[in-house]
N, C-alpha and C. Protein backbone atom coordinates (compact mmCIF):
# COMPACT_ATOMS: atom_id res chain seq x y z
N UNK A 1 -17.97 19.67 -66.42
CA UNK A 1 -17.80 19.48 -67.84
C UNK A 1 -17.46 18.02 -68.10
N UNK A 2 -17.59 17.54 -69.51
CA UNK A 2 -17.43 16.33 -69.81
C UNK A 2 -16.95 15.93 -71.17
N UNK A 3 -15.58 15.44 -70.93
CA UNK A 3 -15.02 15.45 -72.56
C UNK A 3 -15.15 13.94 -72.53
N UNK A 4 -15.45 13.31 -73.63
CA UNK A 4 -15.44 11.73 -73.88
C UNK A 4 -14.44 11.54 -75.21
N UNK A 5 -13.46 10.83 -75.31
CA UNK A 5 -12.69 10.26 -76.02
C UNK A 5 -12.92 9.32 -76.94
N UNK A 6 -13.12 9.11 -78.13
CA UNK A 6 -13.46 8.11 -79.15
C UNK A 6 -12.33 8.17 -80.67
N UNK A 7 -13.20 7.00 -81.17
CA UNK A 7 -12.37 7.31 -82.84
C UNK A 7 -11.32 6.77 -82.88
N UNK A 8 -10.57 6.86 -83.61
CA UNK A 8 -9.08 5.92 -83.97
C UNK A 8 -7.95 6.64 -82.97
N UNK A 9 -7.65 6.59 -82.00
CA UNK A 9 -6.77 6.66 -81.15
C UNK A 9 -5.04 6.87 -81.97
N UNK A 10 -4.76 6.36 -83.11
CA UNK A 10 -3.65 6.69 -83.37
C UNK A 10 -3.80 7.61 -84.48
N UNK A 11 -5.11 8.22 -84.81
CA UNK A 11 -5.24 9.42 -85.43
C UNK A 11 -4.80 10.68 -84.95
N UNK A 12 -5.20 11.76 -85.84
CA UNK A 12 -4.73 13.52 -85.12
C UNK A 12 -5.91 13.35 -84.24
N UNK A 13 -5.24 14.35 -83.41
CA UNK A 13 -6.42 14.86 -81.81
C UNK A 13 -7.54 15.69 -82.96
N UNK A 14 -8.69 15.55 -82.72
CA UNK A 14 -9.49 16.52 -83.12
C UNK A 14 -10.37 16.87 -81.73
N UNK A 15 -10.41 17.93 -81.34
CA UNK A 15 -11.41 18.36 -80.46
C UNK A 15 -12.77 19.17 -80.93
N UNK A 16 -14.07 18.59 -80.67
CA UNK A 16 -15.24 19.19 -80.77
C UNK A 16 -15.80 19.96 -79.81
N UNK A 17 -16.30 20.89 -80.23
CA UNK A 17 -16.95 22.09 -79.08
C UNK A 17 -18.47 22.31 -79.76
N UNK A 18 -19.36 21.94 -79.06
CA UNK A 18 -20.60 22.08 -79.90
C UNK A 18 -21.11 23.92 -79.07
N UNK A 19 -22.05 24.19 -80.06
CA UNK A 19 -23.10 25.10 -79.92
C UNK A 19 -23.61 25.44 -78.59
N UNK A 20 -24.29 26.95 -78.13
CA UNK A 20 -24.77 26.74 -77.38
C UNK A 20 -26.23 25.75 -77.36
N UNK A 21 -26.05 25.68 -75.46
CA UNK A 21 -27.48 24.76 -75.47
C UNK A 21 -27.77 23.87 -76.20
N UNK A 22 -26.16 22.97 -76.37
CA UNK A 22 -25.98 21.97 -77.10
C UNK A 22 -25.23 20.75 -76.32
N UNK A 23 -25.45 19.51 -76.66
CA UNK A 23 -24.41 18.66 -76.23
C UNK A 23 -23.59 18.27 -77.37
N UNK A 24 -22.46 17.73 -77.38
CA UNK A 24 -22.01 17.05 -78.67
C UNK A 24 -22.85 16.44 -79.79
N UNK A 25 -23.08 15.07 -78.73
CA UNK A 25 -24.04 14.19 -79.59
C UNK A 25 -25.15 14.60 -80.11
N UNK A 26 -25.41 15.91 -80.09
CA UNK A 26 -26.96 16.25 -80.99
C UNK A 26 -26.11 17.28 -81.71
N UNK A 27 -25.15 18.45 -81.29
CA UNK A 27 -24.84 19.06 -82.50
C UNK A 27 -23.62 18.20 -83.70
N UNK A 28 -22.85 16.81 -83.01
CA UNK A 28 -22.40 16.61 -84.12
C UNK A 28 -22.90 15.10 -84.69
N UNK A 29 -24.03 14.77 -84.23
CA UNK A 29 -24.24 13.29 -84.46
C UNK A 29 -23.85 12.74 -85.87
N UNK A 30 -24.15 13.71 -86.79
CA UNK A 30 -24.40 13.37 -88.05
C UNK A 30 -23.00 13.33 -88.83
N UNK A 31 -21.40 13.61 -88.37
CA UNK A 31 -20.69 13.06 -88.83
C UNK A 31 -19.62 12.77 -87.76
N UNK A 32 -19.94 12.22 -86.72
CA UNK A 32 -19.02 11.50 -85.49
C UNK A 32 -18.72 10.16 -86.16
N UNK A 33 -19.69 9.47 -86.54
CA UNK A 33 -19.07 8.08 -86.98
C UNK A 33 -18.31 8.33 -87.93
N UNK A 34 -18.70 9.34 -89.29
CA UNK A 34 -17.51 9.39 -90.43
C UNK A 34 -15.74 9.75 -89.36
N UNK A 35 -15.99 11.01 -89.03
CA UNK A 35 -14.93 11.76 -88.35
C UNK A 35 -14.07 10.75 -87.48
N UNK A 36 -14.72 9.90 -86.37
CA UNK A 36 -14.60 8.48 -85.80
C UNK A 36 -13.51 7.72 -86.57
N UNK A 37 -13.75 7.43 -87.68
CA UNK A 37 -12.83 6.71 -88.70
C UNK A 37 -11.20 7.52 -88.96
N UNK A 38 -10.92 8.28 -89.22
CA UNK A 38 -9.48 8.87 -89.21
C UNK A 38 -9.06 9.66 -87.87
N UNK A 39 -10.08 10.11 -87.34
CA UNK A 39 -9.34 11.45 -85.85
C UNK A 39 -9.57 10.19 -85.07
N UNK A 40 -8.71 10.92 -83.82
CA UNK A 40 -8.97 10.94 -82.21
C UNK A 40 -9.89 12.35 -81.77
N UNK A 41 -11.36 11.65 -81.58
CA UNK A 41 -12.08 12.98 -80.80
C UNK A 41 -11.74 12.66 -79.36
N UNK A 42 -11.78 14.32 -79.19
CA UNK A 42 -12.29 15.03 -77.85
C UNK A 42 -13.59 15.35 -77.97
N UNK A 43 -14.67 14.96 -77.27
CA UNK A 43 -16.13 15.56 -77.66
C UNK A 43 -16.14 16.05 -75.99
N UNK A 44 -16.42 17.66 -76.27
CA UNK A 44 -17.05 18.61 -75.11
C UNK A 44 -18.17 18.55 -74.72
N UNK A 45 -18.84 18.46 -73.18
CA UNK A 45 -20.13 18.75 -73.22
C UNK A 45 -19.78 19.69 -71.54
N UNK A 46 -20.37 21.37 -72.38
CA UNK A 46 -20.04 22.15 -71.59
C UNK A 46 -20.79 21.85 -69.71
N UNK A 47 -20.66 22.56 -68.63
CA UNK A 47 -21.32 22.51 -67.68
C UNK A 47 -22.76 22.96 -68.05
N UNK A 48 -23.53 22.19 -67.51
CA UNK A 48 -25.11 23.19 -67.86
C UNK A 48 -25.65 22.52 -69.19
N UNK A 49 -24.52 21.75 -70.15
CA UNK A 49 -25.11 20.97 -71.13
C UNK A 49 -24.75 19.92 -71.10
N UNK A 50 -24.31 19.19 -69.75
CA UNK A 50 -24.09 18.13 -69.47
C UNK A 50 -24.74 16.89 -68.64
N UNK A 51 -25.74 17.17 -68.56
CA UNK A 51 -26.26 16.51 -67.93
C UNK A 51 -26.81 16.75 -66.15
N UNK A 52 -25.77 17.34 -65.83
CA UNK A 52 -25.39 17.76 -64.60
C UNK A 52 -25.93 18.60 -63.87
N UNK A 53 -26.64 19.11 -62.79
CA UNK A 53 -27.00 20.07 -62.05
C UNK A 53 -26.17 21.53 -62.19
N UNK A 54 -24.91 21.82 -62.99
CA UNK A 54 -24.30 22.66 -62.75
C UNK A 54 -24.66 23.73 -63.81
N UNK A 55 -24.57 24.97 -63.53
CA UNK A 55 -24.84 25.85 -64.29
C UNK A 55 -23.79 26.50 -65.20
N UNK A 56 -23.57 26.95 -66.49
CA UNK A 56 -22.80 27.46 -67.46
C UNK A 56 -22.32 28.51 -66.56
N UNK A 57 -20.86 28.96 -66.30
CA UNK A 57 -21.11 29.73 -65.81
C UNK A 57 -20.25 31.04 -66.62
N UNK A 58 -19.17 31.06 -67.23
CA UNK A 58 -18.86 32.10 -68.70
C UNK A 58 -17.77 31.47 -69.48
N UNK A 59 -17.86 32.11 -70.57
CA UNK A 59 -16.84 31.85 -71.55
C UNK A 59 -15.24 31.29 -70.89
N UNK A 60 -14.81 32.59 -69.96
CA UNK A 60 -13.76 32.14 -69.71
C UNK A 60 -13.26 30.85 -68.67
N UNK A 61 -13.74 30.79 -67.91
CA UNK A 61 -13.91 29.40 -66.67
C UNK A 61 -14.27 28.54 -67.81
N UNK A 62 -15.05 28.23 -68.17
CA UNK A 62 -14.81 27.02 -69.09
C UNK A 62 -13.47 26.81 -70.84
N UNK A 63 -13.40 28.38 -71.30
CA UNK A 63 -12.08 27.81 -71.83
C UNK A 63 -10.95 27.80 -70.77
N UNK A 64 -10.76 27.74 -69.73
CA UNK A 64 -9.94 27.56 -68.91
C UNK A 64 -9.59 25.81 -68.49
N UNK A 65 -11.20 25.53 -68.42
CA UNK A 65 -11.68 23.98 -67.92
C UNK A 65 -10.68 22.72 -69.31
N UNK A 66 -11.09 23.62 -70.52
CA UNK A 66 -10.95 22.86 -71.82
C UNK A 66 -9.54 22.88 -71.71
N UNK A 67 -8.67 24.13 -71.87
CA UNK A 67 -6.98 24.22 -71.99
C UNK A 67 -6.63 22.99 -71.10
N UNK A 68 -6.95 23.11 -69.32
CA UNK A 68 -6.35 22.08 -68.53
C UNK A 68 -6.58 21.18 -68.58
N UNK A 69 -7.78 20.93 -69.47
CA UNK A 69 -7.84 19.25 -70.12
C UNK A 69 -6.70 18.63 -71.12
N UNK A 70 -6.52 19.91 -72.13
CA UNK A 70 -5.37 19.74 -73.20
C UNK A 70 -4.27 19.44 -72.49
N UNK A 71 -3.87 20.61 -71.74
CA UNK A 71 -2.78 20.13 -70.66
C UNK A 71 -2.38 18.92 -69.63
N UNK A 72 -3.27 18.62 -69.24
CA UNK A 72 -3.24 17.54 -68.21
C UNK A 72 -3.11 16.03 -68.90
N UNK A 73 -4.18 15.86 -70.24
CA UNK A 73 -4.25 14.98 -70.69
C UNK A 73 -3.80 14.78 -72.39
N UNK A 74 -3.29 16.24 -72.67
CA UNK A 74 -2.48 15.72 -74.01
C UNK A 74 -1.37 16.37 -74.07
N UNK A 75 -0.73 16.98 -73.15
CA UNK A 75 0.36 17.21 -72.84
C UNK A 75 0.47 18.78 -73.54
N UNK A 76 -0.63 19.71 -73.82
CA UNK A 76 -0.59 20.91 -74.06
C UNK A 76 -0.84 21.02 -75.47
N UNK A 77 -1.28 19.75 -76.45
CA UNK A 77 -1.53 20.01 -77.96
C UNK A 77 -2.50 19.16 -78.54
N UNK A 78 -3.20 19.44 -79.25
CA UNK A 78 -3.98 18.64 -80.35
C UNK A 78 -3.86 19.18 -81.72
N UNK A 79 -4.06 18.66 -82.42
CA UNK A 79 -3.91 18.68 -83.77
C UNK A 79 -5.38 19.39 -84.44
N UNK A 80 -6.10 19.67 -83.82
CA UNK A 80 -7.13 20.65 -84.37
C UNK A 80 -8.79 20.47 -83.44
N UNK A 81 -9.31 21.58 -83.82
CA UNK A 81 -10.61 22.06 -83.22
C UNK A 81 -11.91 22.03 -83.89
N UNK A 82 -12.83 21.51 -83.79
CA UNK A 82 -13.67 22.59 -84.38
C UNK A 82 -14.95 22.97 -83.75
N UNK A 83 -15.37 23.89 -83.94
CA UNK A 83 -16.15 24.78 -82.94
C UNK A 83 -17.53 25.31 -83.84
N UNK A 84 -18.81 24.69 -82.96
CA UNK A 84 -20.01 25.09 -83.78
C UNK A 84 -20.66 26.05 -83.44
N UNK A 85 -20.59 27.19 -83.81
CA UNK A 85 -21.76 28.66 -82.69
C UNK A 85 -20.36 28.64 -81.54
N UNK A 86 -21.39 28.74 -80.52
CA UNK A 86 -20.64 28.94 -79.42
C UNK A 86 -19.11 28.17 -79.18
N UNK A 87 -19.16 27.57 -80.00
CA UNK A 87 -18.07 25.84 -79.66
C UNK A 87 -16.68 27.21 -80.78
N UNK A 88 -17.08 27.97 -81.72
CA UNK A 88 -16.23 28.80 -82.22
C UNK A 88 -15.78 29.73 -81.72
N UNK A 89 -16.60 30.28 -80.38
CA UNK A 89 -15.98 31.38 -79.91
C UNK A 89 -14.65 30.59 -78.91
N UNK A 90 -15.30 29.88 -78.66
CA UNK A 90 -14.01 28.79 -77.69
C UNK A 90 -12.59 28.40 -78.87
N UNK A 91 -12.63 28.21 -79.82
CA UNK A 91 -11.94 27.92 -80.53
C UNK A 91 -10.85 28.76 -80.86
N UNK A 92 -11.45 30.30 -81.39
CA UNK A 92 -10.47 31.66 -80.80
C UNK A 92 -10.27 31.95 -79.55
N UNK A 93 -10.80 31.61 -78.22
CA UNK A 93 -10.23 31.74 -77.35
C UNK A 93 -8.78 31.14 -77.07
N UNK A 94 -9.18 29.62 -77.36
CA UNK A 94 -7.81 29.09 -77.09
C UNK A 94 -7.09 29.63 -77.95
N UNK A 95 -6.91 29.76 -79.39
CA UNK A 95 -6.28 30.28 -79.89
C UNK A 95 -5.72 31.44 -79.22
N UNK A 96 -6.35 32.32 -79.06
CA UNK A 96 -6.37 34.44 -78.58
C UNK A 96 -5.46 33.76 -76.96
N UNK A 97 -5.40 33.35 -76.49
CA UNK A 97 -4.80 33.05 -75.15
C UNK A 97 -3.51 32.09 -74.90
N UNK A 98 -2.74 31.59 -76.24
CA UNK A 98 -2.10 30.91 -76.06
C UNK A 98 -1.61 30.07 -75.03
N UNK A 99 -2.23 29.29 -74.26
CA UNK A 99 -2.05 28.41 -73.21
C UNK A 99 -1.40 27.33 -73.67
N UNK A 100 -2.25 27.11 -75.05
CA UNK A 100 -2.07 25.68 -75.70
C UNK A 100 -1.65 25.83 -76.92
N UNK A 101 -0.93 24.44 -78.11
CA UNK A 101 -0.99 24.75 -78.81
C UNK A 101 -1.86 23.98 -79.85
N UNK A 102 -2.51 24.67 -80.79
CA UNK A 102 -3.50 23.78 -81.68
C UNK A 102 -2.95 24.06 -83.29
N UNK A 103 -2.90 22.69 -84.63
CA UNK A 103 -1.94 23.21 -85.44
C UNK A 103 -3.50 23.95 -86.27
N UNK A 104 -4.48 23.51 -85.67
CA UNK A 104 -5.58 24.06 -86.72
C UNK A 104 -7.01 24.15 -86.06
N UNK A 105 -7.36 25.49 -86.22
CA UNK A 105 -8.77 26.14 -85.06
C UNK A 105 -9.96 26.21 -86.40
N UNK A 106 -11.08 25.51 -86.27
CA UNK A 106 -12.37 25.70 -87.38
C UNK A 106 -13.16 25.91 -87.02
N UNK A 107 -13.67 27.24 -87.23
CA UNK A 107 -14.60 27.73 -86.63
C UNK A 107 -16.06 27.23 -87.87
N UNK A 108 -17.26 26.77 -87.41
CA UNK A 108 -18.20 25.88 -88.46
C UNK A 108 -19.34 26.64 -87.80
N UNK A 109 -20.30 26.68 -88.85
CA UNK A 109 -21.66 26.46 -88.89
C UNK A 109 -22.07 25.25 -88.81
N UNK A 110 -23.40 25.13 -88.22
CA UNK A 110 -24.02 23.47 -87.78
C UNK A 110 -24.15 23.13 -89.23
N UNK A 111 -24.65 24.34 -90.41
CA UNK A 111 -25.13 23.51 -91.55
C UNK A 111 -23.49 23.20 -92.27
N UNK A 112 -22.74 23.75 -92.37
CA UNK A 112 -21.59 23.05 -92.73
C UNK A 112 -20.75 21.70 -92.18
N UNK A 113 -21.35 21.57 -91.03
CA UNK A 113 -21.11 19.87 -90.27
C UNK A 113 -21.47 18.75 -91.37
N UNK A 114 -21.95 18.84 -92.23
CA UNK A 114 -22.61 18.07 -93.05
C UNK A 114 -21.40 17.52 -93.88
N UNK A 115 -21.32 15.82 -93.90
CA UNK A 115 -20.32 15.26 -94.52
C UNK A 115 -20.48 14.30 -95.35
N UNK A 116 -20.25 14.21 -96.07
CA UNK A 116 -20.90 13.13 -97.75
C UNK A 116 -21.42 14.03 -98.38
């Protein structure tokens, strides 16, 4: 898996979870630069949509992958989610599993990504 870090660094954490058979940069291209301007992203790019030889392998191993990212590297919290298709079922996971804590989970449609 592959989370990349961008955006205003002394903004809220926002973490992105795109769609299946998606990478970030194609399900959220169209408002990363707005979003860029006030958050700190997390942008996800699951196994299998990463570039990588590795195969998706289920829901849970990878919200597992995402929490110990939160954990390891933000000390167990961000300030919100949002989750496109598949990127929403992850979004209630973390939520449904309390590992972590998030103050706000959004579960989106790709056509509601739309900003301006």
């Amino acid at each position: 898996m592959q989370f990349e870090e961008m955006g205003n660094m002394s903004g809220k954490t926002l973490m992105l979870l795109p769609g299946t058979c998606c990478d970030w940069q194609t399900n959220f291209n169209n408002v990363i630069s707005r979003l860029s301007e006030k958050y700190h992203l997390i942008c996800v790019n699951y196994d299998g949509f990463d570039g990588s030889d590795t195969i998706f392998p289920d829901m849970l191993t990878v919200t597992a992958k995402i929490e110990d990212y939160i954990i390891k590297n933000h000390g167990g919290r961000i300030d919100g989610a949002i989750g496109s298709s598949l990127g929403s079922s992850f979004v209630g996971q973390l939520i449904m599993r309390e590992n972590i804590h998030m103050d706000h989970g959004i579960p989106a449609g790709i056509i509601s990504l739309q900003i301006g």
